[in-house]
C-alpha atoms as a PDB file:
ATOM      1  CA  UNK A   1       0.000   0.000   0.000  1.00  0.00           C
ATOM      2  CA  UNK A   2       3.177   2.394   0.806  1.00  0.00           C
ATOM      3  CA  UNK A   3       3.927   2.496  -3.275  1.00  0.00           C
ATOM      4  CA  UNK A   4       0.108   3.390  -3.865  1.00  0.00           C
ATOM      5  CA  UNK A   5       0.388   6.343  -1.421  1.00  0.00           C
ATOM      6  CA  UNK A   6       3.917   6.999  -2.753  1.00  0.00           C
ATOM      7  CA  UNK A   7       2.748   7.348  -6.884  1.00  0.00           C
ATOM      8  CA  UNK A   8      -0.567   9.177  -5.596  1.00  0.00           C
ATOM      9  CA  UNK A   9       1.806  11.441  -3.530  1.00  0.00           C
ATOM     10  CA  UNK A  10       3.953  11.975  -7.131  1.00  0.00           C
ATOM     11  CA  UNK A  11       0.605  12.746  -9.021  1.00  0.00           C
ATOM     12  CA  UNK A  12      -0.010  15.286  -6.286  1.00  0.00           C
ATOM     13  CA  UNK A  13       3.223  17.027  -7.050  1.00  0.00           C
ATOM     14  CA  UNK A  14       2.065  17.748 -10.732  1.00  0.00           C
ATOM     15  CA  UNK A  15      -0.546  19.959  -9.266  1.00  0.00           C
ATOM     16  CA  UNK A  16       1.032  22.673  -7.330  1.00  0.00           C
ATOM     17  CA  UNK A  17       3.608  23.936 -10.129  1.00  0.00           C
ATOM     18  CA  UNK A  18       0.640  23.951 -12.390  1.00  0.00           C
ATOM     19  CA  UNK A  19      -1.515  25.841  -9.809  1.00  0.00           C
ATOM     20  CA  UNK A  20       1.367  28.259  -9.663  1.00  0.00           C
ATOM     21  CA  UNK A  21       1.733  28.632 -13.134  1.00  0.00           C
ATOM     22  CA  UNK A  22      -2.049  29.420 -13.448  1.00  0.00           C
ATOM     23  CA  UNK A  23      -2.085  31.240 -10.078  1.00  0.00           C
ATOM     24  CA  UNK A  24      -0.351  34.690 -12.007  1.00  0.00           C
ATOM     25  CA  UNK A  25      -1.483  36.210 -14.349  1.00  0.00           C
ATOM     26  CA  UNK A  26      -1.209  40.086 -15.593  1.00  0.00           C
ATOM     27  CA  UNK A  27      -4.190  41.066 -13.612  1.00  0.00           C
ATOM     28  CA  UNK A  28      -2.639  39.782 -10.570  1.00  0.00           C
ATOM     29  CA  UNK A  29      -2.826  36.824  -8.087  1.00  0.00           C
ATOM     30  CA  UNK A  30      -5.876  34.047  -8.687  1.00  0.00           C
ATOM     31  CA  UNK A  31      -6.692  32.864  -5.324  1.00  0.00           C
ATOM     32  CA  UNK A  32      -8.439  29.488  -6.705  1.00  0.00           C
ATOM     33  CA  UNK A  33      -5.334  28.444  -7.990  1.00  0.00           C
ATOM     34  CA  UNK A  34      -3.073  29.335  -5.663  1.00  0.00           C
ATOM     35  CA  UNK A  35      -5.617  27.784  -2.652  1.00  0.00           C
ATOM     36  CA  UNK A  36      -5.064  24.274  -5.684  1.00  0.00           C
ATOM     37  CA  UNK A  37      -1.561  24.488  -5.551  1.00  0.00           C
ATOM     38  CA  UNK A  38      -1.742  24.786  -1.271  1.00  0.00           C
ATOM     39  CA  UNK A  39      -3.859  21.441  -1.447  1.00  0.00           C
ATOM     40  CA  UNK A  40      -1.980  19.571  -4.047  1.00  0.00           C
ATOM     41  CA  UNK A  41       1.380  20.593  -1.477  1.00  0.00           C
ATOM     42  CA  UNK A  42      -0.502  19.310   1.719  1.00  0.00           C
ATOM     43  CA  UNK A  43      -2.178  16.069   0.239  1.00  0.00           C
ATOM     44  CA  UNK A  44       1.423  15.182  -1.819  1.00  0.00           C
ATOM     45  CA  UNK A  45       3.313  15.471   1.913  1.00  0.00           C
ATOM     46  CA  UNK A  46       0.502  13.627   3.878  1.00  0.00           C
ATOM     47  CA  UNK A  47       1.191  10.400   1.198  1.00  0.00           C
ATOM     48  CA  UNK A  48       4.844  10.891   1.139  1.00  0.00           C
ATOM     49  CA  UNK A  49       4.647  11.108   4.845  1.00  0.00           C
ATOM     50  CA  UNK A  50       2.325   7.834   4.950  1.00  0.00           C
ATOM     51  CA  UNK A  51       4.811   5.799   2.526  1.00  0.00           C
ATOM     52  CA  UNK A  52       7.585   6.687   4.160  1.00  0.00           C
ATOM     53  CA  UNK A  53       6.046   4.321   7.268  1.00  0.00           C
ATOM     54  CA  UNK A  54       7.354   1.290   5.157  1.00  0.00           C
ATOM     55  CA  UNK A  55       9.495   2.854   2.209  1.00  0.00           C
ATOM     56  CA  UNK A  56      13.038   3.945   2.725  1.00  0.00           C
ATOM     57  CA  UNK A  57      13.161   7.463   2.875  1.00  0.00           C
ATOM     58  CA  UNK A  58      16.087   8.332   0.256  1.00  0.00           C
ATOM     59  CA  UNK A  59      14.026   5.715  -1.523  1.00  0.00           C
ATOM     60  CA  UNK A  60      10.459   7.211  -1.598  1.00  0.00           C
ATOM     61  CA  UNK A  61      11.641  11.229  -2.117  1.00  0.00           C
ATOM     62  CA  UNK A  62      13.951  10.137  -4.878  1.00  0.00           C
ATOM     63  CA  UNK A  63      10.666   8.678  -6.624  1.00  0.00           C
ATOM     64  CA  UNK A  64       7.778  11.173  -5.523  1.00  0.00           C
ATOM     65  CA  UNK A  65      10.182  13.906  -6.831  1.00  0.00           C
ATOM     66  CA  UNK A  66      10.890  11.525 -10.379  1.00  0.00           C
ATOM     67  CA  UNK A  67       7.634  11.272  -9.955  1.00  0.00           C
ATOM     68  CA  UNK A  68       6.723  14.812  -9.861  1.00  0.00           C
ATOM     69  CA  UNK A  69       9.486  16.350 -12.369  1.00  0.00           C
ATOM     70  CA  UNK A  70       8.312  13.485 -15.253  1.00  0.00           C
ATOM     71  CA  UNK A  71       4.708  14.665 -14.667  1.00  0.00           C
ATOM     72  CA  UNK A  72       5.382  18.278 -15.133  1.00  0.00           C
ATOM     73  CA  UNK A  73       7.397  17.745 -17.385  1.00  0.00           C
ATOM     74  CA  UNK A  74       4.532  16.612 -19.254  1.00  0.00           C
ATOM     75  CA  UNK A  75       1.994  18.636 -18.710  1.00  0.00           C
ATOM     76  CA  UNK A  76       4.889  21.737 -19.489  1.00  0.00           C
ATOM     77  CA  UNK A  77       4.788  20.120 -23.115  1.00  0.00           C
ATOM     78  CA  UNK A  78       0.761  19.613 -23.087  1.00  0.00           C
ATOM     79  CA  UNK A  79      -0.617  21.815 -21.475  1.00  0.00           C
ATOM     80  CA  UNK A  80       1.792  25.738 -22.121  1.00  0.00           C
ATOM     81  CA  UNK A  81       3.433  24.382 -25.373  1.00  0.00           C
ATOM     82  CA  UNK A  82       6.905  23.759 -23.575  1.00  0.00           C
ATOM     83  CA  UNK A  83       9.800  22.591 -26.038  1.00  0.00           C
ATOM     84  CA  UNK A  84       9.378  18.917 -26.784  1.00  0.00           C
ATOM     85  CA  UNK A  85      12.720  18.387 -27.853  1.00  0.00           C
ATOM     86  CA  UNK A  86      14.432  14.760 -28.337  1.00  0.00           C
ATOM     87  CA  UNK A  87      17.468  15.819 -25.714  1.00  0.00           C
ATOM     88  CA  UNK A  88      14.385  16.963 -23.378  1.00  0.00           C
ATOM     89  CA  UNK A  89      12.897  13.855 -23.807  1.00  0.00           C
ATOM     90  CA  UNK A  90      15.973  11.380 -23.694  1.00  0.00           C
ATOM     91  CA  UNK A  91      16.839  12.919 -20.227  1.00  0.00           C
ATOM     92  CA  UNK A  92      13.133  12.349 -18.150  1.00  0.00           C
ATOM     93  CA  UNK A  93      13.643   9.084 -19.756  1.00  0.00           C
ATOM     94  CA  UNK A  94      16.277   8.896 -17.848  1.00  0.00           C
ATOM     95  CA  UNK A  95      14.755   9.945 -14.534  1.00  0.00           C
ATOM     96  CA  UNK A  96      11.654   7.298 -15.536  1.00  0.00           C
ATOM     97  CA  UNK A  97      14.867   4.701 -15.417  1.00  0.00           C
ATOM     98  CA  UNK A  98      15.936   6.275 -11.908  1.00  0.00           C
ATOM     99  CA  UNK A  99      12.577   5.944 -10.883  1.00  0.00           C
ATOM    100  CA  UNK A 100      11.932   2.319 -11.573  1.00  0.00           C
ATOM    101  CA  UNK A 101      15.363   0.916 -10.752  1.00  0.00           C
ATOM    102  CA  UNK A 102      14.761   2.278  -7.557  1.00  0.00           C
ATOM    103  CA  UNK A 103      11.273   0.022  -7.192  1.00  0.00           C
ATOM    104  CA  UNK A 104      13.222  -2.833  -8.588  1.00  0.00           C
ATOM    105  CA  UNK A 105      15.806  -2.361  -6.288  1.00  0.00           C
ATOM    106  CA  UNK A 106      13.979  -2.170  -3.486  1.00  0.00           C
ATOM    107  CA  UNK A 107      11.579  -4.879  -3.440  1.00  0.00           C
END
């Protein structure tokens, strides 16, 4: 159960750069977001927090943050048009690698 909270936990870190992103804009601050981006921070710790019970810790923030950097990584290229350049893509490849040798490793 420890991974499950540990790859919900990652999920949750896609949310608060996003919410950050969207929380400034040239009219000023937008509260909605910024209140997303305070939830996605406070649920993502909670699940790290509850994997960590059974998970090494080096182990479980070295994935939640994989975790979290592929993800908005992603939505970077989806979602504001970030470069999606083969280098770009060859190196959170290599982070996805990281990610699951670490899972291999240490079941």
């Amino acid at each position: 159960m420890a991974w499950v909270y540990l790859i919900i936990a990652g999920v949750f870190e896609w949310g608060w750069p996003v919410g950050l992103k969207l929380g400034l804009s040239d009219a000023g601050l937008r509260w909605g977001w910024i209140a997303f981006s305070i939830l996605c921070m406070t649920a993502s710790g909670a699940l790290l927090l509850l994997a960590q019970k059974t998970i090494p810790m080096g182990t479980a923030y070295a994935v939640w943050t994989g975790i979290g950097a592929v993800g908005t990584f992603a939505l970077g290229v989806i979602l504001f048009g970030e470069p999606a350049t083969v280098a770009r893509f060859f190196f959170v490849g290599l982070i996805l690698v990281g990610i699951l040798g670490l899972k291999l490793a240490s079941a």
